[in-house]
PDB file of N, CA and C in Angstrom:
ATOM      1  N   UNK A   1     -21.088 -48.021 -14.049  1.00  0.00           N
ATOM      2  CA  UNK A   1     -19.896 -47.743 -14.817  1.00  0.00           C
ATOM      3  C   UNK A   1     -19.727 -46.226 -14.925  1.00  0.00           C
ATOM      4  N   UNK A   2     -18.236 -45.442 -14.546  1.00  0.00           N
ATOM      5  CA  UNK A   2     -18.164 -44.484 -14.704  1.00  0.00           C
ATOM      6  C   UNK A   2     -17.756 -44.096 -16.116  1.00  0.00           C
ATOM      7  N   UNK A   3     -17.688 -42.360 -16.258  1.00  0.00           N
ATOM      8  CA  UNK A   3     -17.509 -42.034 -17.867  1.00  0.00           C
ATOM      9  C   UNK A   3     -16.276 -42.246 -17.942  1.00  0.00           C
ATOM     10  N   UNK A   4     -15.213 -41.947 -16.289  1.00  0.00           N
ATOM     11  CA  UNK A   4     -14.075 -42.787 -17.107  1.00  0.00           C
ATOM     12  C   UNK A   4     -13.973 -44.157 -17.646  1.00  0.00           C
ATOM     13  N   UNK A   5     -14.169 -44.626 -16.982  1.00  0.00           N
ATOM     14  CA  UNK A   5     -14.453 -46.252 -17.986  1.00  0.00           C
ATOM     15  C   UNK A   5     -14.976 -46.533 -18.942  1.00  0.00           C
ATOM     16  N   UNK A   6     -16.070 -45.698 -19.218  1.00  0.00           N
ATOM     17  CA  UNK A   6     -16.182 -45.679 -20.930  1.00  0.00           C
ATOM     18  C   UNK A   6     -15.640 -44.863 -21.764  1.00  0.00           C
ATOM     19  N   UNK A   7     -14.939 -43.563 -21.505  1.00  0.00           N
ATOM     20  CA  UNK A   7     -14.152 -43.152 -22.432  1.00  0.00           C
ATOM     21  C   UNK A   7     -12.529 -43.253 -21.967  1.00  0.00           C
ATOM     22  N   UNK A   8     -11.688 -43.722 -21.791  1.00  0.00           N
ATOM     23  CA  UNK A   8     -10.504 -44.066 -21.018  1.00  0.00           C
ATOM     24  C   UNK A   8      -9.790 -42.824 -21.829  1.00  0.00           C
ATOM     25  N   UNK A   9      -8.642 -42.259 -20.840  1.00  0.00           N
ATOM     26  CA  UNK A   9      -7.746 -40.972 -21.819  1.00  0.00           C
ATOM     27  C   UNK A   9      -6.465 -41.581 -21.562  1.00  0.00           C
ATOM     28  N   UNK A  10      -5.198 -41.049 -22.468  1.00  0.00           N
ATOM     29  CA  UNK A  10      -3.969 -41.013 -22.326  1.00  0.00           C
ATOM     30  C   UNK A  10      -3.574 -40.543 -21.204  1.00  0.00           C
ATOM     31  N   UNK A  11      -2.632 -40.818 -20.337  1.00  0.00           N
ATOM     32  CA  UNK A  11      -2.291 -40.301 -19.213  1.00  0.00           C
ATOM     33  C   UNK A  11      -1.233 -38.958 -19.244  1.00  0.00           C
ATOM     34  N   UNK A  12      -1.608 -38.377 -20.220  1.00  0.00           N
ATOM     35  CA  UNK A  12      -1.481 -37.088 -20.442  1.00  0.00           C
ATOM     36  C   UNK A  12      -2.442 -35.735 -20.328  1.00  0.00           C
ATOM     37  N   UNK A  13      -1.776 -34.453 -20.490  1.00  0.00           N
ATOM     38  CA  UNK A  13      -3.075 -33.753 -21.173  1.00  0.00           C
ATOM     39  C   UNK A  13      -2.979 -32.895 -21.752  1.00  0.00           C
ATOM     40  N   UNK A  14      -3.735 -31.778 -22.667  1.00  0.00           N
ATOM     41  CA  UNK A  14      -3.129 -30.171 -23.195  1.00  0.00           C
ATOM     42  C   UNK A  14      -4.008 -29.623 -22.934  1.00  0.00           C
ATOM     43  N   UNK A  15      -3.261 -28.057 -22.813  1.00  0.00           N
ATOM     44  CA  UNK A  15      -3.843 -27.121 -22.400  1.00  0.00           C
ATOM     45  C   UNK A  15      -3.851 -25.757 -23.095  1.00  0.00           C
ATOM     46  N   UNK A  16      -4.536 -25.300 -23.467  1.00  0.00           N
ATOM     47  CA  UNK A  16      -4.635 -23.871 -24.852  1.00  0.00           C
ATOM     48  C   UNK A  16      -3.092 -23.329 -24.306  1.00  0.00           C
ATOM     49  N   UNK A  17      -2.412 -22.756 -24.699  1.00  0.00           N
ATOM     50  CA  UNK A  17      -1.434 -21.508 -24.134  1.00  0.00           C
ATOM     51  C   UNK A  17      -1.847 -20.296 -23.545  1.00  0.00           C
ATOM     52  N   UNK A  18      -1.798 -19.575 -22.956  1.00  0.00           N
ATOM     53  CA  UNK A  18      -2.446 -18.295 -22.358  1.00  0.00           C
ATOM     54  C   UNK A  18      -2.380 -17.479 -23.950  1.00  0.00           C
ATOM     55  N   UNK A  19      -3.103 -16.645 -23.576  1.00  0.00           N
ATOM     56  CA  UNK A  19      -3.312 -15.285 -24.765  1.00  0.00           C
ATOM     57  C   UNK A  19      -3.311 -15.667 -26.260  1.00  0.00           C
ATOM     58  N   UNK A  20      -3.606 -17.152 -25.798  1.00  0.00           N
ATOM     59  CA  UNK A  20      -3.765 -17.615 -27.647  1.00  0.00           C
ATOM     60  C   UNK A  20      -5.087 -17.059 -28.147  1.00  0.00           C
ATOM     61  N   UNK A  21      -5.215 -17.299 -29.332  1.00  0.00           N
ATOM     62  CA  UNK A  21      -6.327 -16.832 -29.883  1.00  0.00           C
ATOM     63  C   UNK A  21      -7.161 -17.689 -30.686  1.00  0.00           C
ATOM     64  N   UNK A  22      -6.428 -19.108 -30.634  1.00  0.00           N
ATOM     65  CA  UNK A  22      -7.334 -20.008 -30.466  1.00  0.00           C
ATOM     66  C   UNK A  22      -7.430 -20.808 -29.042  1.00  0.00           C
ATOM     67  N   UNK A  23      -9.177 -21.486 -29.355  1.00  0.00           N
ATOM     68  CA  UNK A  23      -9.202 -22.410 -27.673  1.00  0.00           C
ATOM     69  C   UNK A  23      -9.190 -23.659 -27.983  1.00  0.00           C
ATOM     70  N   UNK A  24      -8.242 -24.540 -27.534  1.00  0.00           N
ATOM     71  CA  UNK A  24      -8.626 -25.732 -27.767  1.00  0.00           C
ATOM     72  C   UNK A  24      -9.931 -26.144 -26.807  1.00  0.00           C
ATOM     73  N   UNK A  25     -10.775 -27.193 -26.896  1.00  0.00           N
ATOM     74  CA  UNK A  25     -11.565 -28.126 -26.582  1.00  0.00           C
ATOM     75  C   UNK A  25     -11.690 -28.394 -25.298  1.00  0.00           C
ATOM     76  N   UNK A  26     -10.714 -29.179 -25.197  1.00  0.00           N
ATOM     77  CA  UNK A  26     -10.513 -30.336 -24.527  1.00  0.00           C
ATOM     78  C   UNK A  26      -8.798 -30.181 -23.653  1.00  0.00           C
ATOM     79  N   UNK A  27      -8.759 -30.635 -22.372  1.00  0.00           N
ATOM     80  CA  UNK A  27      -7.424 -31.101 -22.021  1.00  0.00           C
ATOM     81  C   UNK A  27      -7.320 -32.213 -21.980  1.00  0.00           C
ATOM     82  N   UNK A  28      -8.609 -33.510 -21.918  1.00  0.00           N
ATOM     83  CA  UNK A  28      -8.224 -34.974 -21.320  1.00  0.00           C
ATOM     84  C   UNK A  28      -7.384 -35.336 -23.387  1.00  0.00           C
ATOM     85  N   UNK A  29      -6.606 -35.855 -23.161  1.00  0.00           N
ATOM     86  CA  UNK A  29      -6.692 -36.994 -24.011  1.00  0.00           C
ATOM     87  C   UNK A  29      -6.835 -38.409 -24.704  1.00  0.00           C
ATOM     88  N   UNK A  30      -8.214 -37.993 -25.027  1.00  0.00           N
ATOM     89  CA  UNK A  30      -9.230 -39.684 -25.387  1.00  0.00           C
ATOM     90  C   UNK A  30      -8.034 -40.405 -26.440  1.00  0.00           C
ATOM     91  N   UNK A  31      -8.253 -41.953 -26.240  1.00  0.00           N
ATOM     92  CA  UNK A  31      -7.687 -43.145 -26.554  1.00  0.00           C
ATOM     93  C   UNK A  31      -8.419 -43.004 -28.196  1.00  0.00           C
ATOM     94  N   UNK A  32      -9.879 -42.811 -28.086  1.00  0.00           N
ATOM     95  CA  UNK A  32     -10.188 -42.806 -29.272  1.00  0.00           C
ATOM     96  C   UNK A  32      -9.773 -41.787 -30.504  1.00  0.00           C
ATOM     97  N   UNK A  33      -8.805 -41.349 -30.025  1.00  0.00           N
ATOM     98  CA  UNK A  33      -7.705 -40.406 -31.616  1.00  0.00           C
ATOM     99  C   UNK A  33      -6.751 -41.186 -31.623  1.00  0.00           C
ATOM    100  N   UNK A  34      -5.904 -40.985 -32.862  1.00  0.00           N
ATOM    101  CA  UNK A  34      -5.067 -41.390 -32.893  1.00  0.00           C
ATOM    102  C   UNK A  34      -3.704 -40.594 -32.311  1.00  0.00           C
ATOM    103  N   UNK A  35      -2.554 -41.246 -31.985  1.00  0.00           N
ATOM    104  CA  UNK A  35      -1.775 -40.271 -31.496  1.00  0.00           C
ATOM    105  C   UNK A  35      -0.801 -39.773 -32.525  1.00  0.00           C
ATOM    106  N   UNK A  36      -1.110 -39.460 -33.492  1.00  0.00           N
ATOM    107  CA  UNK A  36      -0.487 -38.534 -34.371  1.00  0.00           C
ATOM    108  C   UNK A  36      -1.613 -36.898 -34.758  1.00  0.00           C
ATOM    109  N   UNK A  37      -2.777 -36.934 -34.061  1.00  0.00           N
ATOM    110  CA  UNK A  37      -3.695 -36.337 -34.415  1.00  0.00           C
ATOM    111  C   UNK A  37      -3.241 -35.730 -33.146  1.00  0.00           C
ATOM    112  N   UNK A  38      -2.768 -36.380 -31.933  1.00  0.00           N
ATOM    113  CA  UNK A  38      -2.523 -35.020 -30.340  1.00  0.00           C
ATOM    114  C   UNK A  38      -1.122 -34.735 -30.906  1.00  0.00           C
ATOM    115  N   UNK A  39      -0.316 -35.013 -31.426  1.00  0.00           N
ATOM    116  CA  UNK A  39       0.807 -34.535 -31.975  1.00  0.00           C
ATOM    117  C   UNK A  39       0.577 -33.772 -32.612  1.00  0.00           C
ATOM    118  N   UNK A  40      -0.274 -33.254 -33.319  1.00  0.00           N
ATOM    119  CA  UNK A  40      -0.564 -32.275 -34.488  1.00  0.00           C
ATOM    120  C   UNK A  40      -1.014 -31.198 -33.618  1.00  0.00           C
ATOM    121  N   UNK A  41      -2.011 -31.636 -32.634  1.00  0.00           N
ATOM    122  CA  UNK A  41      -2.596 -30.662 -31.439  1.00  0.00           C
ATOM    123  C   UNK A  41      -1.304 -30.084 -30.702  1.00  0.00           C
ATOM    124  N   UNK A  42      -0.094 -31.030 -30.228  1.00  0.00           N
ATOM    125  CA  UNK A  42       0.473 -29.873 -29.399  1.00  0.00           C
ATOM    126  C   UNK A  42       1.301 -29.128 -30.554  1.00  0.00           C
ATOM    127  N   UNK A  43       1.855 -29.766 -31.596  1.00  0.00           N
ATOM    128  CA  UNK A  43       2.530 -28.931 -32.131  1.00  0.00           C
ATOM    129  C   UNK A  43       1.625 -27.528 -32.235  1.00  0.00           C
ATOM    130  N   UNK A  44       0.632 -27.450 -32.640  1.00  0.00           N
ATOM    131  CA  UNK A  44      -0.415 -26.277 -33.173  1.00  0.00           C
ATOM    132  C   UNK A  44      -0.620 -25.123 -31.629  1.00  0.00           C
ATOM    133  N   UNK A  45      -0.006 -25.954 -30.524  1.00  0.00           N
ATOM    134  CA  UNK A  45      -0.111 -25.659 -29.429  1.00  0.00           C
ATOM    135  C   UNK A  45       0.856 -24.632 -29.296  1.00  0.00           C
ATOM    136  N   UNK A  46       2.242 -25.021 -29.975  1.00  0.00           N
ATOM    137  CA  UNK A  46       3.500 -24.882 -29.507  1.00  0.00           C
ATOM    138  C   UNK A  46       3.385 -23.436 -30.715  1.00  0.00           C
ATOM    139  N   UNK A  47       2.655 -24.042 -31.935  1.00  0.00           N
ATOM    140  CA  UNK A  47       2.867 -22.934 -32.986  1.00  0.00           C
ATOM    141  C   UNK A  47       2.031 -21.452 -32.457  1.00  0.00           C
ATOM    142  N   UNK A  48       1.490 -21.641 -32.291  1.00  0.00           N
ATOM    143  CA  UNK A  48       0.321 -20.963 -31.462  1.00  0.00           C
ATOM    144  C   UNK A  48       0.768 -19.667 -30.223  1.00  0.00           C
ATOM    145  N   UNK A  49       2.245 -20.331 -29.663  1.00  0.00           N
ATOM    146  CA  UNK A  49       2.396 -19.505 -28.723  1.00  0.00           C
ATOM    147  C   UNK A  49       3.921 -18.720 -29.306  1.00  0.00           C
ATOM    148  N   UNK A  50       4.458 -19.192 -30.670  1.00  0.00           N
ATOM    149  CA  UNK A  50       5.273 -18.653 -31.120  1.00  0.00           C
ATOM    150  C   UNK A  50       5.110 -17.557 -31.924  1.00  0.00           C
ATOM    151  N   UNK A  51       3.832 -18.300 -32.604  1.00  0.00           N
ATOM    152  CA  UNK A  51       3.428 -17.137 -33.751  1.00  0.00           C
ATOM    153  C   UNK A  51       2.063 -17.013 -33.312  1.00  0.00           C
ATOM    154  N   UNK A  52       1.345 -15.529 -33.869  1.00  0.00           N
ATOM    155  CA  UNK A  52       0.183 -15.460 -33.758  1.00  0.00           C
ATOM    156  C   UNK A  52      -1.013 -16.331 -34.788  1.00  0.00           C
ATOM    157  N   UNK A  53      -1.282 -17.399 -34.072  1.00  0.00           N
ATOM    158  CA  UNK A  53      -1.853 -18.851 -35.264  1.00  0.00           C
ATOM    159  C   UNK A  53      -3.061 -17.856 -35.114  1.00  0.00           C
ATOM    160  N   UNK A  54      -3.771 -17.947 -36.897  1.00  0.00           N
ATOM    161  CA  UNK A  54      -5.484 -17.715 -36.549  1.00  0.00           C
ATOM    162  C   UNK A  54      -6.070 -19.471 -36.870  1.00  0.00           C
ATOM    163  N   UNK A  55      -7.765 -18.858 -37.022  1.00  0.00           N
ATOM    164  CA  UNK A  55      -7.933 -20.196 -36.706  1.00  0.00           C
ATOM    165  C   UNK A  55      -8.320 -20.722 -38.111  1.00  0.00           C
ATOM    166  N   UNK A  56      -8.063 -19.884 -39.402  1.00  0.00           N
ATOM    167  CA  UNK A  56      -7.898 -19.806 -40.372  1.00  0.00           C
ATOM    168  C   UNK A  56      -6.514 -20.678 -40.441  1.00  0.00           C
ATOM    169  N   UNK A  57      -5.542 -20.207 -40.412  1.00  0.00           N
ATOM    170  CA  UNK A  57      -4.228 -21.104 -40.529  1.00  0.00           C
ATOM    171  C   UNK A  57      -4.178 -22.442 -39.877  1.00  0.00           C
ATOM    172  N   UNK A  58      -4.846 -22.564 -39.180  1.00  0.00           N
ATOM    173  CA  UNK A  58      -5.173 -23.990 -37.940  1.00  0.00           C
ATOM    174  C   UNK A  58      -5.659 -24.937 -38.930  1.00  0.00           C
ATOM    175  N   UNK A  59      -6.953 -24.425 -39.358  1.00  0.00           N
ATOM    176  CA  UNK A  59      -8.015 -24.978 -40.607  1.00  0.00           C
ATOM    177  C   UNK A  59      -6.823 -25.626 -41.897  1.00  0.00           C
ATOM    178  N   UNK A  60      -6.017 -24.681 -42.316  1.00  0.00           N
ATOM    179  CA  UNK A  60      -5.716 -25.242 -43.760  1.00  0.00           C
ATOM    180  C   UNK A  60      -4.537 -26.222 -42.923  1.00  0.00           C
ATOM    181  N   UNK A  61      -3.679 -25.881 -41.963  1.00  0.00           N
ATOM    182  CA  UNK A  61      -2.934 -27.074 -40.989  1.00  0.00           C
ATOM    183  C   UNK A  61      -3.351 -28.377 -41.196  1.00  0.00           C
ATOM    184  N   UNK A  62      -4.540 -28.702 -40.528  1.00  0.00           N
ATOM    185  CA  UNK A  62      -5.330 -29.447 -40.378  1.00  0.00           C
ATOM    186  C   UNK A  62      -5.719 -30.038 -41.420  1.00  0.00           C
ATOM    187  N   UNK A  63      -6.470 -29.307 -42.790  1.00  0.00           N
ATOM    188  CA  UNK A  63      -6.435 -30.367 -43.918  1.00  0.00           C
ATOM    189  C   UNK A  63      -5.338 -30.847 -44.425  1.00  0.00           C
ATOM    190  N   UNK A  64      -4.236 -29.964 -44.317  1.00  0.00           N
ATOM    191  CA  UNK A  64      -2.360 -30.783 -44.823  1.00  0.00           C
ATOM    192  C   UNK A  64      -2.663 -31.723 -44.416  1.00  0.00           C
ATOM    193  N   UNK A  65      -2.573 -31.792 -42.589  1.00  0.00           N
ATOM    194  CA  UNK A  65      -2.342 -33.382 -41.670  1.00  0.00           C
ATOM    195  C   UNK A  65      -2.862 -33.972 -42.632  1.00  0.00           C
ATOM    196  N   UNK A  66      -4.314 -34.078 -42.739  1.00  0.00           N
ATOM    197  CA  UNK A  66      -5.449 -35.268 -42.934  1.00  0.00           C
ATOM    198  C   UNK A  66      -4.861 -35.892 -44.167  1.00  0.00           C
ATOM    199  N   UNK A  67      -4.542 -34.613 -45.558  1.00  0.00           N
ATOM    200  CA  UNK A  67      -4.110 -34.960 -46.606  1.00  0.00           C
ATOM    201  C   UNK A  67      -2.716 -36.124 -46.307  1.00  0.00           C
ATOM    202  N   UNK A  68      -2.151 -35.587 -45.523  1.00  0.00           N
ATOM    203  CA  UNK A  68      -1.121 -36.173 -45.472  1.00  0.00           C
ATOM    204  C   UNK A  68      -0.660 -37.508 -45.088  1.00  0.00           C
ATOM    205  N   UNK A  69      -2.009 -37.689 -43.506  1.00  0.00           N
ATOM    206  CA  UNK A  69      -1.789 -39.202 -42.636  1.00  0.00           C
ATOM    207  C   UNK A  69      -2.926 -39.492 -43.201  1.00  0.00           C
ATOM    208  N   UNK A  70      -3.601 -39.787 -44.475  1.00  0.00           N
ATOM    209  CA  UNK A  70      -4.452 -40.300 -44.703  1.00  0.00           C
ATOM    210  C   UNK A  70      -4.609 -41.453 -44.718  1.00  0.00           C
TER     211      UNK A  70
END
């Protein structure tokens, strides 16, 4: 059994923006998130290349979401 078959991804993917100053992770996107959690990722993606995001602002982002889609 390959690792794709045990971790299967969305047939999508993301990718940091150039000259960001944060890195995302990952480009595959695993099945095991939910897809309001890669929605939060590209938006942060999109915010990221508009404004200068730190990874301070990412952080309190991120607890809103959680607070929010809890």
């Amino acid at each position: 059994m390959s690792l794709r078959e045990l971790f299967p991804t969305y047939p999508l993917g993301l990718r940091t923006p150039p000259n960001s100053r944060i890195r995302f992770g990952t480009r595959n996107t695993y099945v095991d998130l939910p897809w309001q959690a890669y929605r939060f990722l590209a938006a942060a993606m999109n915010k990221a290349v508009e404004t200068d995001l730190t990874a301070e602002e990412l952080r309190e982002e991120w607890q809103r979401f959680l607070r929010e889609n809890a």
